[in-house]
Protein backbone atom coordinates (compact mmCIF):
# COMPACT_ATOMS: atom_id res chain seq x y z
CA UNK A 1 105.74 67.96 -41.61
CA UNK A 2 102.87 70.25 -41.74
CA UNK A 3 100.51 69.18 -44.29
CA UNK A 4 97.79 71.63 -46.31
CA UNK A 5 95.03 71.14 -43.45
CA UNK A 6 97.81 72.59 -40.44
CA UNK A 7 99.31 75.04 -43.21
CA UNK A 8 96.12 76.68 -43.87
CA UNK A 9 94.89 76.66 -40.18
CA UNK A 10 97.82 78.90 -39.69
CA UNK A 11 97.22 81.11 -42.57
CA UNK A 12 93.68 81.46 -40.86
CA UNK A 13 95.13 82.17 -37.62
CA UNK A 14 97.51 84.96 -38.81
CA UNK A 15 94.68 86.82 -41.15
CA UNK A 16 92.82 87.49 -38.38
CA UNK A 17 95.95 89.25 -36.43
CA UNK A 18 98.28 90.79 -38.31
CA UNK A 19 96.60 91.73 -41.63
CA UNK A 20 96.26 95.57 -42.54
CA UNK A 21 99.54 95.92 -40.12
CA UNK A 22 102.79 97.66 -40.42
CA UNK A 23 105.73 95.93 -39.73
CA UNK A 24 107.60 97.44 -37.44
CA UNK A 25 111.07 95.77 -37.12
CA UNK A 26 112.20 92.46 -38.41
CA UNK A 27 115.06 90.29 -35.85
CA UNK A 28 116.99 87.38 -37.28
CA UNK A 29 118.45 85.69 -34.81
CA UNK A 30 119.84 82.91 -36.55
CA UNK A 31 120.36 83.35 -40.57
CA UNK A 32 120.89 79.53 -41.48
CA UNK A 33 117.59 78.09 -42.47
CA UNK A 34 117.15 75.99 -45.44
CA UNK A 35 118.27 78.75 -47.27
CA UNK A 36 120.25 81.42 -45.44
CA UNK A 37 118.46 84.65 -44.74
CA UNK A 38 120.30 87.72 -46.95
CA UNK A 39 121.56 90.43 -44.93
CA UNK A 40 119.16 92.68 -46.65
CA UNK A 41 116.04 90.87 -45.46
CA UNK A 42 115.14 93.08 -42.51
CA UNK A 43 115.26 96.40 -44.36
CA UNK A 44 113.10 94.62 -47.00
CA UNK A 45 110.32 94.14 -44.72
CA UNK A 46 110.18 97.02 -42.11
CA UNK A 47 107.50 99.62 -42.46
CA UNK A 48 105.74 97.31 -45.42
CA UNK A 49 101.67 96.63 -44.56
CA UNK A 50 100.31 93.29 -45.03
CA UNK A 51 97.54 93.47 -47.34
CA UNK A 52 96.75 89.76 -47.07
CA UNK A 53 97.77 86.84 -45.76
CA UNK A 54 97.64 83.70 -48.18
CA UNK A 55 98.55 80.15 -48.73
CA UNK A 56 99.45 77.95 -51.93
CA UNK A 57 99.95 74.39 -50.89
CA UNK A 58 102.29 74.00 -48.08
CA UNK A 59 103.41 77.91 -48.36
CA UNK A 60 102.66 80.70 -46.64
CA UNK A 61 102.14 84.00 -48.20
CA UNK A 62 102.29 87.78 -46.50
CA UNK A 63 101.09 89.94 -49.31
CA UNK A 64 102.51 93.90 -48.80
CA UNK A 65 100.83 96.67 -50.25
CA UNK A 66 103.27 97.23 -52.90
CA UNK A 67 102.74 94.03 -54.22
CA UNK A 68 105.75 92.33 -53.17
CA UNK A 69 105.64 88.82 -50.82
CA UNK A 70 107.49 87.36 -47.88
CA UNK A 71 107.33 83.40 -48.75
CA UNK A 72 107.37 81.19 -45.68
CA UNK A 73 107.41 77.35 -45.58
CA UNK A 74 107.38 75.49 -42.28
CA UNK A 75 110.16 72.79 -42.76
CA UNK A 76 109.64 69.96 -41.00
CA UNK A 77 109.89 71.17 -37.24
CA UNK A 78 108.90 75.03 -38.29
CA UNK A 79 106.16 76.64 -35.70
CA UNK A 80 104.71 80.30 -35.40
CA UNK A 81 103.83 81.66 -32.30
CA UNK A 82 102.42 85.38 -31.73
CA UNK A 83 103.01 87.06 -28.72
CA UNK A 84 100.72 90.08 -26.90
CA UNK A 85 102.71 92.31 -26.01
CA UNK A 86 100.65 94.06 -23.58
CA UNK A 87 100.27 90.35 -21.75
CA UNK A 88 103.51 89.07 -20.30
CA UNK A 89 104.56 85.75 -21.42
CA UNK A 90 100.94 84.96 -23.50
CA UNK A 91 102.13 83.05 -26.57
CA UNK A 92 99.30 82.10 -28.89
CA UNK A 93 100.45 78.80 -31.42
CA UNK A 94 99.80 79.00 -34.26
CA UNK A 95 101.52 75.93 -36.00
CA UNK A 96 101.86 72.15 -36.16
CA UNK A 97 104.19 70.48 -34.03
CA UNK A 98 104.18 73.02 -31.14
CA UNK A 99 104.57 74.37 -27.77
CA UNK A 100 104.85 77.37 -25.89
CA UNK A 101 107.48 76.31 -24.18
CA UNK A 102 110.05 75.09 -27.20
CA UNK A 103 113.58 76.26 -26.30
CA UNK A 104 114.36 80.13 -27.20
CA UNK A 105 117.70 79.52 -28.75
CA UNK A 106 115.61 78.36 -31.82
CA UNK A 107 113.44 81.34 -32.14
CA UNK A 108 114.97 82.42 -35.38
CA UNK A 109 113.01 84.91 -36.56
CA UNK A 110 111.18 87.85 -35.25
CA UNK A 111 108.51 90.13 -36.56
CA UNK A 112 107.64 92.63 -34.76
CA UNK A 113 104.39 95.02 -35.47
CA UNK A 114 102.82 98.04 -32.80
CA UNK A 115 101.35 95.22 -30.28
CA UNK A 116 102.52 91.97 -31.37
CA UNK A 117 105.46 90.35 -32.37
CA UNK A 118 105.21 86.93 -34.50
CA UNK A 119 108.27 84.19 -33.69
CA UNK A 120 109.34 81.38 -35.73
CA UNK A 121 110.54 78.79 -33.74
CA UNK A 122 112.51 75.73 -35.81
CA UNK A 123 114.86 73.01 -34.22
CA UNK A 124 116.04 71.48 -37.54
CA UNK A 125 116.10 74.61 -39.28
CA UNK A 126 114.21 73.08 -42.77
CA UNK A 127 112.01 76.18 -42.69
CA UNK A 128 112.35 78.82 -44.81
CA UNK A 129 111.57 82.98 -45.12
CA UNK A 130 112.16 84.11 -48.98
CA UNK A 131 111.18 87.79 -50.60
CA UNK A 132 109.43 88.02 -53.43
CA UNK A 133 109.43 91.80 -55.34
CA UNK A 134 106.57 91.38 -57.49
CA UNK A 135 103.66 88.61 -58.58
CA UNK A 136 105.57 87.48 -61.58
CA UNK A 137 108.43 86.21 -59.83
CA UNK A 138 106.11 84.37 -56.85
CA UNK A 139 104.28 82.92 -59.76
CA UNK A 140 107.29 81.13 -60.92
CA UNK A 141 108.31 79.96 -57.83
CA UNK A 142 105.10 77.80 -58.17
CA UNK A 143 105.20 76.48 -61.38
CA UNK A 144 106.91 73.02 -60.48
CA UNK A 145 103.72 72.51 -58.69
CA UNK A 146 100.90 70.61 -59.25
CA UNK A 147 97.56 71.90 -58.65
CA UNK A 148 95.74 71.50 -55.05
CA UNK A 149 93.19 69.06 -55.36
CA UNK A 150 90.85 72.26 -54.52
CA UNK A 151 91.32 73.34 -57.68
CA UNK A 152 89.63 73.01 -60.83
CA UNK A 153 92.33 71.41 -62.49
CA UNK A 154 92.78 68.74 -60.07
CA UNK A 155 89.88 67.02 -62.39
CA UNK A 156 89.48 63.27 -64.18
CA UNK A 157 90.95 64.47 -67.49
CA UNK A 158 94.09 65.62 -65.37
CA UNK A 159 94.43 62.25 -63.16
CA UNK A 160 93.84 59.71 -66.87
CA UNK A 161 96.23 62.15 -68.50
CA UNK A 162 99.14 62.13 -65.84
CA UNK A 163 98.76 58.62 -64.94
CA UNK A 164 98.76 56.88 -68.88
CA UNK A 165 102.08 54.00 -68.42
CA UNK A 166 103.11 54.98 -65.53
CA UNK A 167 104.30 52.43 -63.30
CA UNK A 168 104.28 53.81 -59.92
CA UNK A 169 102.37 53.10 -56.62
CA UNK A 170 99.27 56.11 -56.52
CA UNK A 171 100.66 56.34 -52.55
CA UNK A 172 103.75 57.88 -54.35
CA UNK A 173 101.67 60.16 -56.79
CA UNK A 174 99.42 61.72 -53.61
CA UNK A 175 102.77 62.54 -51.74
CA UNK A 176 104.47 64.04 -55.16
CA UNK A 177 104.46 67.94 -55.54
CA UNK A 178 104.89 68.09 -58.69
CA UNK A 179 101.22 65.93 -59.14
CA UNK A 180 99.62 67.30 -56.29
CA UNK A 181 100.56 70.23 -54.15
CA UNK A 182 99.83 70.06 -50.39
CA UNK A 183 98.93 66.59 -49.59
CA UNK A 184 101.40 64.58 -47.12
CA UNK A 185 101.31 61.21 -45.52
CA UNK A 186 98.82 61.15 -43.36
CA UNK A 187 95.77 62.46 -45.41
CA UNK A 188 97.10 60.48 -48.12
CA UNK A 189 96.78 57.19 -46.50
CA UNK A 190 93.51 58.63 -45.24
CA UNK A 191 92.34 59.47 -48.69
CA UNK A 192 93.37 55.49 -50.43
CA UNK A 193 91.53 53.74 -47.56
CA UNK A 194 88.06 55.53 -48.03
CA UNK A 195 88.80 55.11 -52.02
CA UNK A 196 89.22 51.22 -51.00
CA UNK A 197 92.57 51.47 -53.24
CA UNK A 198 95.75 50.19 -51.97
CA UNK A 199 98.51 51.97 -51.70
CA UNK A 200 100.81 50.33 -53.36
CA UNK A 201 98.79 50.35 -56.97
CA UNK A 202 100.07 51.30 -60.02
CA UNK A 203 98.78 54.36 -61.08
CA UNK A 204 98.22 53.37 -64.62
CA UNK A 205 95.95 50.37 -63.29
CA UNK A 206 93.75 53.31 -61.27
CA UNK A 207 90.10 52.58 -63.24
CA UNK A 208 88.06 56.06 -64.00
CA UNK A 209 85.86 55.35 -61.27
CA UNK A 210 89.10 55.27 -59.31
CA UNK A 211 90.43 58.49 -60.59
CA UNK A 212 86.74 59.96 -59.62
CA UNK A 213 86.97 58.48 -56.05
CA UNK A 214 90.72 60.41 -55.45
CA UNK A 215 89.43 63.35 -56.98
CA UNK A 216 86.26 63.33 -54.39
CA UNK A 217 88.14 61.98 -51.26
CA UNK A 218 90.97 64.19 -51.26
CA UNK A 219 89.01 67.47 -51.62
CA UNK A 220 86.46 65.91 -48.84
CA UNK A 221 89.10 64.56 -46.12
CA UNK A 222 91.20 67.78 -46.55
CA UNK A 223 87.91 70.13 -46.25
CA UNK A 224 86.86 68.08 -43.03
CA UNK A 225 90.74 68.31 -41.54
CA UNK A 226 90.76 72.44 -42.48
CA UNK A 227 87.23 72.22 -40.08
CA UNK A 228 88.29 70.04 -37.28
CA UNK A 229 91.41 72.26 -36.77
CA UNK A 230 93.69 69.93 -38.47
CA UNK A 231 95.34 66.62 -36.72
CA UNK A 232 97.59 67.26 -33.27
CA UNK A 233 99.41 64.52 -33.05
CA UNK A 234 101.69 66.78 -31.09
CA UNK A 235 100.70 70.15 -29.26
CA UNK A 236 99.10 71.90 -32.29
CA UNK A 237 96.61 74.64 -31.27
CA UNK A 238 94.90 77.34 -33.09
CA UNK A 239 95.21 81.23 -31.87
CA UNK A 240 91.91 80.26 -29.84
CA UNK A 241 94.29 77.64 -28.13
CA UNK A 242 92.16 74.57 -28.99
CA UNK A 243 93.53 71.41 -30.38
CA UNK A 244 92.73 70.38 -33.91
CA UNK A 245 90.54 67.44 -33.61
CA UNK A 246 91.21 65.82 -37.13
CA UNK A 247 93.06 62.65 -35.64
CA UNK A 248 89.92 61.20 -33.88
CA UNK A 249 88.51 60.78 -37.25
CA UNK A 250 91.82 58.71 -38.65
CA UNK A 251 90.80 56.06 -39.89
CA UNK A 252 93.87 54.34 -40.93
CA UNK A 253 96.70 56.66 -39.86
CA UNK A 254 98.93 55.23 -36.79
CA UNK A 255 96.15 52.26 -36.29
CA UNK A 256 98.57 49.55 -36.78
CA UNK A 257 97.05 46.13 -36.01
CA UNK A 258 94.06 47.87 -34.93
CA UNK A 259 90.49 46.29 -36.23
CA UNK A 260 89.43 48.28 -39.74
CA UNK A 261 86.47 50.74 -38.98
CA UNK A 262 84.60 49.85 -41.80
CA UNK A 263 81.24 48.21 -41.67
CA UNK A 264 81.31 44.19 -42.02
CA UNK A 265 85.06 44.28 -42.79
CA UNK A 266 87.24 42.26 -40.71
CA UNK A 267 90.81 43.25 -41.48
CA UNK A 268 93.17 45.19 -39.97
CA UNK A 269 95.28 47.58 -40.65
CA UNK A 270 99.29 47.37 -41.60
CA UNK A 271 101.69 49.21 -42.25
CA UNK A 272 104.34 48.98 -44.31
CA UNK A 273 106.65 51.60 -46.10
CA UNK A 274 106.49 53.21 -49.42
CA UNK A 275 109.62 55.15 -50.93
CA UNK A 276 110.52 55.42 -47.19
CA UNK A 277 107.26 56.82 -45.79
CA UNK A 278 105.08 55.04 -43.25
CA UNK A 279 101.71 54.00 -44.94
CA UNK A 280 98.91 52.82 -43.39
CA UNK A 281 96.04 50.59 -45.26
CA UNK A 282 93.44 47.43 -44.28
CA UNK A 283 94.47 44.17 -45.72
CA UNK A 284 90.90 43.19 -46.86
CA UNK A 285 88.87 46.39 -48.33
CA UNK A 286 92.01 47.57 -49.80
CA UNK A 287 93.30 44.83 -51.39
């Protein structure tokens, strides 16, 4: 799944081509997403302009002029591709996890503006495309969420506060929405193993200095994944059609049995599963 890194790498990638554009016509080709696209949904967004396009966590925003939203989330398998329509066949990616040559029958959704058209593309259909009328009801499609660790709130009274008795591994807490909003499993192994914590700690045992070191890692690996172009473990590729670079810098992340990178340490790294995710940690500096 496309974590906050690939999310906003996308967001980037679409501000730069389709804001201040009318839509043109909207084509669902397949209605049964996560949740089924409403009949309505194409007269809802043809002839609106995107003011902006923004991002909240793992969402994506297109913000019309009259202050209503399209909501977009990726799913699991979800890509965006935008397609020139002046060049035959040039598809620019614009997501995680894909390709330009992924299978038409699961181009779901069209967009279509004056010289461009933007496809979403999803195999397992977890995606989803939601309209929002106005900025109080987008607001409270948010408020289960926890802040992004970007944010001010994402601070050491917040982590003491949230984690007092609570018996439950901080791997867990990183990958829980409702603590955190747009951190997944990779960055959040990444995040433990330059905190030296292991994963499977209770939170309530987390020490302030702890707390401080989460607070400073995941802004700092997130900020450095948003730079590299986020991590292609598959085909990812900006609009510019480079790779994100972000996975030659794991550190932990699908380095099973490898040799930690860490000066004078000698472990190496396992892996073992947490509430059903893969999680990858060294068996000496994180003990």
């Amino acid at each position: 799944m496309p974590e906050l890194p690939e999310v906003e790498i996308v967001k980037q990638s679409l501000s730069k081509k389709i804001e201040q554009k009318r839509i043109k016509k909207v084509i669902i080709k397949n209605r049964n997403l996560r949740f089924k696209i409403p009949l309505k949904f194409e007269k809802l967004l043809e002839q609106k302009k995107i003011k902006k396009v923004t991002r909240f966590s793992k969402y994506l925003i297109l913000n019309f002029n009259d202050n209503s939203f399209c909501l977009i989330h990726l799913g699991m398998s979800g890509t965006i591709h935008l397609i020139n329509k002046h060049i035959i066949n040039k598809f620019t990616n614009t997501s995680f996890y894909n390709s330009p040559e992924l299978p038409k029958k699961h181009n779901h959704v069209e967009i279509q503006f004056n010289d461009m058209s933007v496809i979403y593309n999803d195999p397992r259909r977890f995606g989803f495309f939601r309209f929002i009328d106005n900025p109080k009801e987008l607001k409270k499609r948010f408020n289960h969420l926890g802040p992004e660790p970007f944010f001010l709130g994402f601070n050491l009274k917040y982590l003491l506060n949230f984690f007092i008795n609570k018996k439950k591994d901080i791997k867990s807490f990183l990958l829980d929405q409702k603590f955190v909003s747009g951190i997944g499993n990779i960055y959040a192994s990444e995040i433990l193993f330059l905190c030296k914590i292991n994963p499977k700690t209770y939170a309530m045992k987390l020490s302030k200095s702890d707390c401080k070191k989460i607070i400073y890692y995941s802004k700092s690996v997130l900020k450095k994944a948003i730079e590299k172009g986020g991590s292609s473990i598959r085909d990812f590729k900006n609009t510019e059609g480079k790779n994100g670079s972000f996975q030659k810098e794991f550190k932990v992340y699908q380095r099973e049995n490898q040799g930690c990178s860490r000066k004078n340490c000698h472990g190496k790294i396992k892996k073992i599963f947490i509430s059903n995710r893969s999680t990858f940690f060294c068996n000496i500096c994180q003990k």
